[in-house]
PDB file of N, CA and C in Angstrom:
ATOM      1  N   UNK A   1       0.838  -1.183   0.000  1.00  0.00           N
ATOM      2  CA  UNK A   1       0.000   0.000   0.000  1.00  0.00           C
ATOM      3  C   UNK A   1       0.881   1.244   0.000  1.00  0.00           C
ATOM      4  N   UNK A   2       0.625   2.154  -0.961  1.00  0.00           N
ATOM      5  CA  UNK A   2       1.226   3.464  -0.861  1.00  0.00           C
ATOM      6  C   UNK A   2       0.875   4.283   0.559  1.00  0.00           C
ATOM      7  N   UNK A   3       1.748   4.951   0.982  1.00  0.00           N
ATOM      8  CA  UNK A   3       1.291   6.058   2.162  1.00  0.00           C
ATOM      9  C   UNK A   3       0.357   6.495   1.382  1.00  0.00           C
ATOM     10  N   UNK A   4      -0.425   7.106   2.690  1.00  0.00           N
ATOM     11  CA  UNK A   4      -1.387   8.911   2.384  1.00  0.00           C
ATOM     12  C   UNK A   4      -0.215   9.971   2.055  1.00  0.00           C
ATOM     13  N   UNK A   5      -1.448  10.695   1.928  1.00  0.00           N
ATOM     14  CA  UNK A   5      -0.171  11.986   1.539  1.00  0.00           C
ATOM     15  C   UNK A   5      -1.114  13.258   2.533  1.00  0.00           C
ATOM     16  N   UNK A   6      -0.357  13.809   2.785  1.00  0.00           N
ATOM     17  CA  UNK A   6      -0.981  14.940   3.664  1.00  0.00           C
ATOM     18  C   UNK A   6      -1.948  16.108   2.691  1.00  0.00           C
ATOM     19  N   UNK A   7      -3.179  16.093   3.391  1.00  0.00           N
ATOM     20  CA  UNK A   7      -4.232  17.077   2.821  1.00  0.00           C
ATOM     21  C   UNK A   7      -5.401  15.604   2.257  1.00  0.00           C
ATOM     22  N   UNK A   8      -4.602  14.381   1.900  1.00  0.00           N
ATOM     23  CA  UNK A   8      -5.611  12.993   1.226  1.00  0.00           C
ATOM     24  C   UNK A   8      -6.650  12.998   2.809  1.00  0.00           C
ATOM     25  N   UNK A   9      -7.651  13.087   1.959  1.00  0.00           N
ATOM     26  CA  UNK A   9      -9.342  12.863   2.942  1.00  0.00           C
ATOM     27  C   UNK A   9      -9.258  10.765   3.137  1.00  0.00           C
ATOM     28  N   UNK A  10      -9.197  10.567   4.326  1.00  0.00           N
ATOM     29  CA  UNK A  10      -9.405   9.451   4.791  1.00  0.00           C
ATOM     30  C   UNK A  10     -10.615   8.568   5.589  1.00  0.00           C
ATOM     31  N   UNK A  11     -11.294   7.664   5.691  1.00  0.00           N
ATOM     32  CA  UNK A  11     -11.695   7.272   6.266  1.00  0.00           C
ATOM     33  C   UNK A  11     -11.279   6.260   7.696  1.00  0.00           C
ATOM     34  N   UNK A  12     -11.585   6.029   9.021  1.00  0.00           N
ATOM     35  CA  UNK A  12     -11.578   5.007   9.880  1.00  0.00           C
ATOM     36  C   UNK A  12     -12.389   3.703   9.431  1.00  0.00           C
ATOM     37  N   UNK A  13     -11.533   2.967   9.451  1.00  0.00           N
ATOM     38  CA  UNK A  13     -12.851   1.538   9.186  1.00  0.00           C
ATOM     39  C   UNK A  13     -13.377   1.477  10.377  1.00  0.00           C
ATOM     40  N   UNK A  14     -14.785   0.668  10.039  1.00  0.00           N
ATOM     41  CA  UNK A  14     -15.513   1.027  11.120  1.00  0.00           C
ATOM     42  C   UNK A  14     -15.535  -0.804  11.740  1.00  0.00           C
ATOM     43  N   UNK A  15     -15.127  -1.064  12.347  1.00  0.00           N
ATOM     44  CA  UNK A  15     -14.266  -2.393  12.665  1.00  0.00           C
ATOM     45  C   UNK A  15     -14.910  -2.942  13.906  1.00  0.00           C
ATOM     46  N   UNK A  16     -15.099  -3.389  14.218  1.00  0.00           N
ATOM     47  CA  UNK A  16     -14.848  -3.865  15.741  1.00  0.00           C
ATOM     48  C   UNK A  16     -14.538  -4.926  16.407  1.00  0.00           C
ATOM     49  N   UNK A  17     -12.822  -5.477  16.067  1.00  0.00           N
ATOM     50  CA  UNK A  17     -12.768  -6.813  16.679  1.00  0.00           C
ATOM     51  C   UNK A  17     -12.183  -6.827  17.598  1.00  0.00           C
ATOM     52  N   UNK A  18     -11.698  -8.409  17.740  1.00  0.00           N
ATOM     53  CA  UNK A  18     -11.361  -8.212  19.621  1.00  0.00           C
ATOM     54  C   UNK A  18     -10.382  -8.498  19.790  1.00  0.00           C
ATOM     55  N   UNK A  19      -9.897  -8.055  21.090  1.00  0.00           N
ATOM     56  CA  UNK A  19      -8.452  -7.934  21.377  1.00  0.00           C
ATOM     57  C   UNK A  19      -8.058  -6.643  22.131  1.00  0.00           C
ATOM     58  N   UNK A  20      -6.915  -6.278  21.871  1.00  0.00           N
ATOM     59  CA  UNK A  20      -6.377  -4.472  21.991  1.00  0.00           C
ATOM     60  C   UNK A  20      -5.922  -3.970  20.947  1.00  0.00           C
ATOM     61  N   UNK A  21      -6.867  -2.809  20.577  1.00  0.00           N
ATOM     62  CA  UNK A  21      -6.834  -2.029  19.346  1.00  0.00           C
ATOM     63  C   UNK A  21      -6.833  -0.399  20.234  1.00  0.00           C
ATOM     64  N   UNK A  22      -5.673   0.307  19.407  1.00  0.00           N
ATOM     65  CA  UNK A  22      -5.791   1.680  19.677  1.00  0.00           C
ATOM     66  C   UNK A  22      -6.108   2.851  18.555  1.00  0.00           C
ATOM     67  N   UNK A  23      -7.681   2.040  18.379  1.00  0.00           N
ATOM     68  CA  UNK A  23      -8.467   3.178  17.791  1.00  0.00           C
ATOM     69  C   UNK A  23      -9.331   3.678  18.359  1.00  0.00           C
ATOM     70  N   UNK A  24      -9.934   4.996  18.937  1.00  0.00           N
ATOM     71  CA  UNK A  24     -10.654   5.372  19.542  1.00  0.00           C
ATOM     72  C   UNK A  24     -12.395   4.642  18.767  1.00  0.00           C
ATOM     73  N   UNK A  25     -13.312   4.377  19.028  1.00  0.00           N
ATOM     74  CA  UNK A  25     -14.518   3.503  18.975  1.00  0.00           C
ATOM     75  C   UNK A  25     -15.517   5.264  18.245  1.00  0.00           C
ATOM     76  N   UNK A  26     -15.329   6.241  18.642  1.00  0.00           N
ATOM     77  CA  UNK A  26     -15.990   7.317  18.283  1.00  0.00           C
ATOM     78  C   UNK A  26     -15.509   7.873  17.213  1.00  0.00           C
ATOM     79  N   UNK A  27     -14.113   7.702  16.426  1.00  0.00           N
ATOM     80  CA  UNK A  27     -13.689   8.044  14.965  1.00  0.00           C
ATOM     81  C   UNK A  27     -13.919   6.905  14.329  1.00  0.00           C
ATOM     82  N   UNK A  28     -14.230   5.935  14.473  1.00  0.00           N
ATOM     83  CA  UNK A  28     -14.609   4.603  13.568  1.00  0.00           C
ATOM     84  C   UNK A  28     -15.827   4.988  12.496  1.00  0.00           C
ATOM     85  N   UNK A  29     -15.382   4.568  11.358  1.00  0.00           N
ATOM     86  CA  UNK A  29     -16.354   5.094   9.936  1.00  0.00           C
ATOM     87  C   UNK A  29     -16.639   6.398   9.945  1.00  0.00           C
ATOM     88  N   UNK A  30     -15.425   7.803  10.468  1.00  0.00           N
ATOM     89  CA  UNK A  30     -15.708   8.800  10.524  1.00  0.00           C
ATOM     90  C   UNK A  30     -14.495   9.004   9.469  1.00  0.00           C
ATOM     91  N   UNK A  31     -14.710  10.319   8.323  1.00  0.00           N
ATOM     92  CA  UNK A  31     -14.068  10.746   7.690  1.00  0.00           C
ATOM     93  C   UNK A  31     -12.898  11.854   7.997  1.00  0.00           C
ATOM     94  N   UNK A  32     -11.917  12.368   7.611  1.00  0.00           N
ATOM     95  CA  UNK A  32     -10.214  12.934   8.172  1.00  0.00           C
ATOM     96  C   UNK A  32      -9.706  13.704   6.864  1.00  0.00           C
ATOM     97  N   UNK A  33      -8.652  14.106   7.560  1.00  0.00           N
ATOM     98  CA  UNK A  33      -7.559  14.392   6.540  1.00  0.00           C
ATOM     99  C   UNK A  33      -6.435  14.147   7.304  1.00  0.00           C
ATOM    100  N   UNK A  34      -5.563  13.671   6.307  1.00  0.00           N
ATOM    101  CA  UNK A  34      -4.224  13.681   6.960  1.00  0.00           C
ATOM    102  C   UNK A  34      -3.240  14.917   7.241  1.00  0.00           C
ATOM    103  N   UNK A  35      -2.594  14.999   8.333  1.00  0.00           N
ATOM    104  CA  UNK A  35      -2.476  16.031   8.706  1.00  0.00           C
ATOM    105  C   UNK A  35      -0.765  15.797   8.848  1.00  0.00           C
ATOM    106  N   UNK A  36      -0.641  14.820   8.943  1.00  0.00           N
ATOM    107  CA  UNK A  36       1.122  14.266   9.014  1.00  0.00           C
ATOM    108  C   UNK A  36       1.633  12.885   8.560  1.00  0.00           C
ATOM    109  N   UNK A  37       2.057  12.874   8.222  1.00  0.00           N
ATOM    110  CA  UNK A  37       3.098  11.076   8.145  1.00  0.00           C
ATOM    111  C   UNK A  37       4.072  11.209   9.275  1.00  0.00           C
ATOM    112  N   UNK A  38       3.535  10.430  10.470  1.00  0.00           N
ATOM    113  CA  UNK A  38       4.792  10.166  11.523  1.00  0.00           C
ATOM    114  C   UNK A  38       5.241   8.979  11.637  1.00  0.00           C
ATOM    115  N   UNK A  39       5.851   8.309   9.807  1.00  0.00           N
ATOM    116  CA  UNK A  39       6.873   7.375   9.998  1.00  0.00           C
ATOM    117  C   UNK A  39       6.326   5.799  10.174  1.00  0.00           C
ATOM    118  N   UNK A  40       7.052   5.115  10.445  1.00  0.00           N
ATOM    119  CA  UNK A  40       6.797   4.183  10.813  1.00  0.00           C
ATOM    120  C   UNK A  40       7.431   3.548  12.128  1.00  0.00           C
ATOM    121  N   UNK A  41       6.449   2.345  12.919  1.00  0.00           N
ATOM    122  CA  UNK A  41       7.008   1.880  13.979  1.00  0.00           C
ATOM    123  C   UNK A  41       6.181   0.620  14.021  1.00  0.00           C
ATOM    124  N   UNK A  42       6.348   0.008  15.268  1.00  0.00           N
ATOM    125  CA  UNK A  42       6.221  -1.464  15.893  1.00  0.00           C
ATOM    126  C   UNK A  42       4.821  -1.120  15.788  1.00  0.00           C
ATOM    127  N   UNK A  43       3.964  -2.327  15.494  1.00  0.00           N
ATOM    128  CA  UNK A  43       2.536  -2.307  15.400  1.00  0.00           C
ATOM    129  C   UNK A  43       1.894  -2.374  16.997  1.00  0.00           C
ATOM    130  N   UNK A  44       1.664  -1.566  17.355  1.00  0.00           N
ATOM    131  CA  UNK A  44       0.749  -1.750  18.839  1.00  0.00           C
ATOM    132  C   UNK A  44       0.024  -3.231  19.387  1.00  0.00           C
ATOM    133  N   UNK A  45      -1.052  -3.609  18.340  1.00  0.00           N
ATOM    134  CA  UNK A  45      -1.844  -4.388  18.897  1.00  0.00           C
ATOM    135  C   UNK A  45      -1.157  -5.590  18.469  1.00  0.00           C
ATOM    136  N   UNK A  46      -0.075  -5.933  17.694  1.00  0.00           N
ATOM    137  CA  UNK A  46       0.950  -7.329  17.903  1.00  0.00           C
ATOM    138  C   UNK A  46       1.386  -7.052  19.098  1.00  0.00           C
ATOM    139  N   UNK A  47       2.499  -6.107  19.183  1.00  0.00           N
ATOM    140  CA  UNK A  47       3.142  -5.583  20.843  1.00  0.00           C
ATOM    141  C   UNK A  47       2.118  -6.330  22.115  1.00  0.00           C
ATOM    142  N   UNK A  48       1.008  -5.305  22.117  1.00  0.00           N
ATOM    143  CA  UNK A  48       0.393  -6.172  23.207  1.00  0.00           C
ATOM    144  C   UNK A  48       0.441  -7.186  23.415  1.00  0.00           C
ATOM    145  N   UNK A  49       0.028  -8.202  22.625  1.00  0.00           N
ATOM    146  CA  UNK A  49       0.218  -9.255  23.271  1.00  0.00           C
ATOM    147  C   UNK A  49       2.014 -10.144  22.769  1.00  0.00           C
ATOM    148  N   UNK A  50       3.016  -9.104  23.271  1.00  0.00           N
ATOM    149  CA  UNK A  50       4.181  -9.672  23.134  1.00  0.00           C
ATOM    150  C   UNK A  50       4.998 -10.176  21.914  1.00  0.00           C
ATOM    151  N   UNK A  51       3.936  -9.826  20.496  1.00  0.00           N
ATOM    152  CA  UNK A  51       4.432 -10.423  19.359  1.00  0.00           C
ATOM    153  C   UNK A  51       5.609  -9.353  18.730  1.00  0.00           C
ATOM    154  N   UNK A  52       6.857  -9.539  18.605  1.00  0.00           N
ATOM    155  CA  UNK A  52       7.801  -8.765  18.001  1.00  0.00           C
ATOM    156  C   UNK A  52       7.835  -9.260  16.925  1.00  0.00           C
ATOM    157  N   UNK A  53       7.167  -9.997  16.331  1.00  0.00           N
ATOM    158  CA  UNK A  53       7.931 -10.606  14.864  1.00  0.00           C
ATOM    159  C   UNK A  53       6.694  -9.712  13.929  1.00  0.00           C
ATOM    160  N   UNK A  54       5.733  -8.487  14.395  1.00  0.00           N
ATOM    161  CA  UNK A  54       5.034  -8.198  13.245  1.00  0.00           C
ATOM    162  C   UNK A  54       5.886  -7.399  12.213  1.00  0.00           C
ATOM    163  N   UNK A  55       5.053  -6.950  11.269  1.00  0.00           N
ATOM    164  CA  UNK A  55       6.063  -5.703  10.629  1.00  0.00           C
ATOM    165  C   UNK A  55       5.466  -4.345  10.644  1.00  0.00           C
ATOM    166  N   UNK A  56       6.501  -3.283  10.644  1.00  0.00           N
ATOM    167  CA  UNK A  56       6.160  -2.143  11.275  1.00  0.00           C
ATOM    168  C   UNK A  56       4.625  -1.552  10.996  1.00  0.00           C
ATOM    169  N   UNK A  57       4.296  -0.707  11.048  1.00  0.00           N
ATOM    170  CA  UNK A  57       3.187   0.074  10.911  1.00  0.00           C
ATOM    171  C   UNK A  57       3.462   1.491  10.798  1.00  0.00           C
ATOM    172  N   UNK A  58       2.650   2.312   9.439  1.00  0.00           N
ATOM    173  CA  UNK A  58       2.718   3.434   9.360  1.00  0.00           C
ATOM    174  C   UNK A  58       1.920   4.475  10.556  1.00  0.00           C
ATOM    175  N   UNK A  59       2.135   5.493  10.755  1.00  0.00           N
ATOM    176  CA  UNK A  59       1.399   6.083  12.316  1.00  0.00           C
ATOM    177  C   UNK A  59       1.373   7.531  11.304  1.00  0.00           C
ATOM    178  N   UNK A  60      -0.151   7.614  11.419  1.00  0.00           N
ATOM    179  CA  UNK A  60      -0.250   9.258  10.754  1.00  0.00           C
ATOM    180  C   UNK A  60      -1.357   9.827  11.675  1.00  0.00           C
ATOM    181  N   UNK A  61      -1.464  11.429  11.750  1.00  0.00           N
ATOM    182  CA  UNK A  61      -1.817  11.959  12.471  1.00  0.00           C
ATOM    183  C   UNK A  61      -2.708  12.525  11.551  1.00  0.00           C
ATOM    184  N   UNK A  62      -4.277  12.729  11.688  1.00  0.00           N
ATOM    185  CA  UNK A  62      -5.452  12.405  11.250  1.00  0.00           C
ATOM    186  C   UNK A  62      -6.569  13.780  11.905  1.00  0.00           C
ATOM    187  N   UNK A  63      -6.794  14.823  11.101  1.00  0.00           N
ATOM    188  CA  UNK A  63      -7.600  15.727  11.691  1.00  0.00           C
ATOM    189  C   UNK A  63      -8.990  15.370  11.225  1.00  0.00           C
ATOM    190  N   UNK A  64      -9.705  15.467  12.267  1.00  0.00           N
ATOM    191  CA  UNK A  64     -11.533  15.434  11.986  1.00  0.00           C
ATOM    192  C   UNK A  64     -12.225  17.005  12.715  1.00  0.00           C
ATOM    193  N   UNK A  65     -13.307  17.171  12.059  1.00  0.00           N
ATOM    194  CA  UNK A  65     -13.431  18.252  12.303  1.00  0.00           C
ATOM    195  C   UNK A  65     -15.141  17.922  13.507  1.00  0.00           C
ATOM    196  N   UNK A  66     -14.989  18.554  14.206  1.00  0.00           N
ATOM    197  CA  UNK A  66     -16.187  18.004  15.407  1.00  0.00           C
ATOM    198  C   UNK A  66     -17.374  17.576  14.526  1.00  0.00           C
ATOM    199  N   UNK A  67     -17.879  18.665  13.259  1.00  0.00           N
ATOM    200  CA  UNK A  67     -19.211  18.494  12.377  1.00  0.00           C
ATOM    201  C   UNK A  67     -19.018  16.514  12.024  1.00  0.00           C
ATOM    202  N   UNK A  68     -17.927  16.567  11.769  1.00  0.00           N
ATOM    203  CA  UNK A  68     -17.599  15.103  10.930  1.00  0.00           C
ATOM    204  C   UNK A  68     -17.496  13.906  11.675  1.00  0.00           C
ATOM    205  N   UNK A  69     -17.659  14.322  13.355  1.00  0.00           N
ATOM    206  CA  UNK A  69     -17.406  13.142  14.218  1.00  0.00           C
ATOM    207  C   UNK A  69     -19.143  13.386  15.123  1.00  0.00           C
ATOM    208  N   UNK A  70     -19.621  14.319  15.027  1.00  0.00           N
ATOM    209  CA  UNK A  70     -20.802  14.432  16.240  1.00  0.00           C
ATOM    210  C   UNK A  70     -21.871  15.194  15.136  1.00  0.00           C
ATOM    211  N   UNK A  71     -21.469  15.444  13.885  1.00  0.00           N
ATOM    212  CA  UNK A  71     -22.892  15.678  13.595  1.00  0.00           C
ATOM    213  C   UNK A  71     -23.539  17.110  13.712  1.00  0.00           C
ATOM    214  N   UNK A  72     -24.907  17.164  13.795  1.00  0.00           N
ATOM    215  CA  UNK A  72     -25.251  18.252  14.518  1.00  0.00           C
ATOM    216  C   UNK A  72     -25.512  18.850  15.923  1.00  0.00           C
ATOM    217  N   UNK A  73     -24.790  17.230  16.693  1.00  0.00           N
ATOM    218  CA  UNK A  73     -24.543  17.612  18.005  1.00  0.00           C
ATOM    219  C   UNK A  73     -23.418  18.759  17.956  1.00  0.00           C
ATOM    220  N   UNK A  74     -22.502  18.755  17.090  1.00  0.00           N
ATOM    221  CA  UNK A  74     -21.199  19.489  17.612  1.00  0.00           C
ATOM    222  C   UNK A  74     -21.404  20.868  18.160  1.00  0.00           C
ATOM    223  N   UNK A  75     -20.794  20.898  19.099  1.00  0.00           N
ATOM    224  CA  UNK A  75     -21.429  22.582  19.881  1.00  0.00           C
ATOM    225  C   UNK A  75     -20.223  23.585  19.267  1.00  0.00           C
ATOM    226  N   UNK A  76     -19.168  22.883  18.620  1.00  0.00           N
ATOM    227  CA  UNK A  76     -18.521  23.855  18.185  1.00  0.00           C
ATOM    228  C   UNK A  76     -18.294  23.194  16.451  1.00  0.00           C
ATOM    229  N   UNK A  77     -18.897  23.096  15.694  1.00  0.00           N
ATOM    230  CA  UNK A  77     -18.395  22.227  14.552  1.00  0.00           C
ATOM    231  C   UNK A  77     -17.197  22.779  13.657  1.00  0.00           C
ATOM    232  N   UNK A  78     -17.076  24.008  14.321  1.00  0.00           N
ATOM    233  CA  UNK A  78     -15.619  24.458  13.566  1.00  0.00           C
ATOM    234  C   UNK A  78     -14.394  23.452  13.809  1.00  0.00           C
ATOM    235  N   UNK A  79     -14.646  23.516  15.165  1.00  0.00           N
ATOM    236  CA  UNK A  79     -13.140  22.744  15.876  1.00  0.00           C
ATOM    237  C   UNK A  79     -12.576  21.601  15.590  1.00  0.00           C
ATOM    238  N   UNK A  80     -11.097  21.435  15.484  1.00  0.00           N
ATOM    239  CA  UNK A  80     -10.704  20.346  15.050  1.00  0.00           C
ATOM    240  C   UNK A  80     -10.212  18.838  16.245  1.00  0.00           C
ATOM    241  N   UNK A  81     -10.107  17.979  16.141  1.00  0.00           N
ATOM    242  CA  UNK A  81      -9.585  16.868  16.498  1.00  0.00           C
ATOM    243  C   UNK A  81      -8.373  15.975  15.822  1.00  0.00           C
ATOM    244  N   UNK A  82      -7.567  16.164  16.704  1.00  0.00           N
ATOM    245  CA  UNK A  82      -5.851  15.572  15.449  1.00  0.00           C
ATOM    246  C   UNK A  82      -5.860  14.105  16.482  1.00  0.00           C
ATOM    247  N   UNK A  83      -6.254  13.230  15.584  1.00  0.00           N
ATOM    248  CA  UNK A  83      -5.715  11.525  16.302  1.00  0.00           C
ATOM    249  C   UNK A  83      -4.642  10.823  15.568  1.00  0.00           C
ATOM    250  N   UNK A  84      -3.720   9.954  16.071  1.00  0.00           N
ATOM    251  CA  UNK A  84      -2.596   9.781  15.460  1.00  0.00           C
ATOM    252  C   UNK A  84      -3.370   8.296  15.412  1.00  0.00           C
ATOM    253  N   UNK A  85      -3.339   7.562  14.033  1.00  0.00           N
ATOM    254  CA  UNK A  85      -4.201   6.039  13.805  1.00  0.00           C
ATOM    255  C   UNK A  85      -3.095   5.385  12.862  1.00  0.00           C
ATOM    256  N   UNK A  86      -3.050   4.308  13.112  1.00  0.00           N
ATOM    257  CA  UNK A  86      -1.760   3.121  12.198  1.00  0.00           C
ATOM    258  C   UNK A  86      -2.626   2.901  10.933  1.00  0.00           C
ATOM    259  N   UNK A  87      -2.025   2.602   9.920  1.00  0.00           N
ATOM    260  CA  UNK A  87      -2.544   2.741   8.507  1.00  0.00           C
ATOM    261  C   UNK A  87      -3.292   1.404   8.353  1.00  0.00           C
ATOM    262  N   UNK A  88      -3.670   0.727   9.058  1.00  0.00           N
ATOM    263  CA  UNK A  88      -4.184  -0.615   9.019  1.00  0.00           C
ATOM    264  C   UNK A  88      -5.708  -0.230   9.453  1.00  0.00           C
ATOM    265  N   UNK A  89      -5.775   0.672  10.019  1.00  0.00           N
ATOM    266  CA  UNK A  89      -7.301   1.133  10.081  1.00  0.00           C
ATOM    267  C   UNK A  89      -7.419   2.280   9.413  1.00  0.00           C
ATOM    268  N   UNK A  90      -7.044   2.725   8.445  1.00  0.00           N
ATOM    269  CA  UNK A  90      -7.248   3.692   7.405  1.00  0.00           C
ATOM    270  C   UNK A  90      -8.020   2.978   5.907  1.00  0.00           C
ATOM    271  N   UNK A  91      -8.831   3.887   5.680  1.00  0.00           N
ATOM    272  CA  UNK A  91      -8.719   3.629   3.882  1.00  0.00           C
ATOM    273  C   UNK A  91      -9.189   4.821   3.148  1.00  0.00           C
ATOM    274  N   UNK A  92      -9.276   5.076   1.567  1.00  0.00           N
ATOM    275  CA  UNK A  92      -9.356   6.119   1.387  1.00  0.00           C
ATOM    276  C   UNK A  92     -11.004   6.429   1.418  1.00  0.00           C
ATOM    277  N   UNK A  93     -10.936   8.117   1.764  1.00  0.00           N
ATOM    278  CA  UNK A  93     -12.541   8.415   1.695  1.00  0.00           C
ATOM    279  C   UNK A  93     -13.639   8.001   1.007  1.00  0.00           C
ATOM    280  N   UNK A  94     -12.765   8.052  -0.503  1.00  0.00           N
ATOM    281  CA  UNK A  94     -13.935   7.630  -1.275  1.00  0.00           C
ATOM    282  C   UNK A  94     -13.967   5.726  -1.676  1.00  0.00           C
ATOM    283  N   UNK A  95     -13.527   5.357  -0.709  1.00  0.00           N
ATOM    284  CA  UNK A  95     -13.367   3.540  -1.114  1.00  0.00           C
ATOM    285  C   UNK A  95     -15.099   3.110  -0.847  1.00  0.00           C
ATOM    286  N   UNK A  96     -16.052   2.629  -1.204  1.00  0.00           N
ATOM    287  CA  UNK A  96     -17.270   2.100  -1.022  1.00  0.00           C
ATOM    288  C   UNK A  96     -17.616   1.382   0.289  1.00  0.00           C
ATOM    289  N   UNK A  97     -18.093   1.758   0.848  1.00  0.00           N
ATOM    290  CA  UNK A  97     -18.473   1.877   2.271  1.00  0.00           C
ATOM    291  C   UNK A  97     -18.910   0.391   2.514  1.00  0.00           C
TER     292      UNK A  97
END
C-alpha cells in the first residue's frame, strides 16, 4: 500500500474486533484528513500481546473536524480533532463503504 499523503481525505474503518486495538470507537467510519506522516514503527496491537515478529506500521496523524465526528450535536463544529491512527485502520474516503 502506498502512504497517504498529507491534505488525502481518509476514512476510519468502522471495525470492531477483539483484542487491543488503539483506535478510539468514536472516529470509527468517521471521515479525516491527513495532517502528518509520523513514519513508521512497531505495530501496537501485535506488541500487546508480546508479538515482536510483526512488521512495522505506518502512524499518521489524522484531523476530523467536530461536524464530521458528532454531527449536529457538535457545539462547536468548527473545531478540530488531530488523532494519530496506524494505517491498518485507514482507507481512502472515497473507497465504497
Amino acid at each position: 500500500m502506498m502512504p497517504y499523503q498529507v491534505g488525502e481525505a481518509v476514512r476510519l474503518l468502522p471495525l470492531a474486533p477483539p483484542g487491543h486495538v488503539r483506535t478510539p470507537w468514536y472516529l470509527r467510519g468517521k471521515i479525516g484528513v491527513i495532517e502528518r506522516d509520523l513514519g513508521e514503527t512497531g505495530d501496537p496491537e501485535a506488541l500487546a500481546y508480546g508479538r515482536t515478529d510483526a512488521p512495522p506500521r505506518r502512524l499518521y496523524r489524522v484531523r476530523f473536524s467536530m461536524d464530521a465526528i458528532w454531527g449536529a450535536a457538535a457545539e462547536r463544529p468548527e473545531d478540530r480533532l488531530d488523532a494519530e491512527i496506524f494505517d491498518n485502520w485507514l482507507e481512502p474516503a472515497d473507497a465504497p463503504a
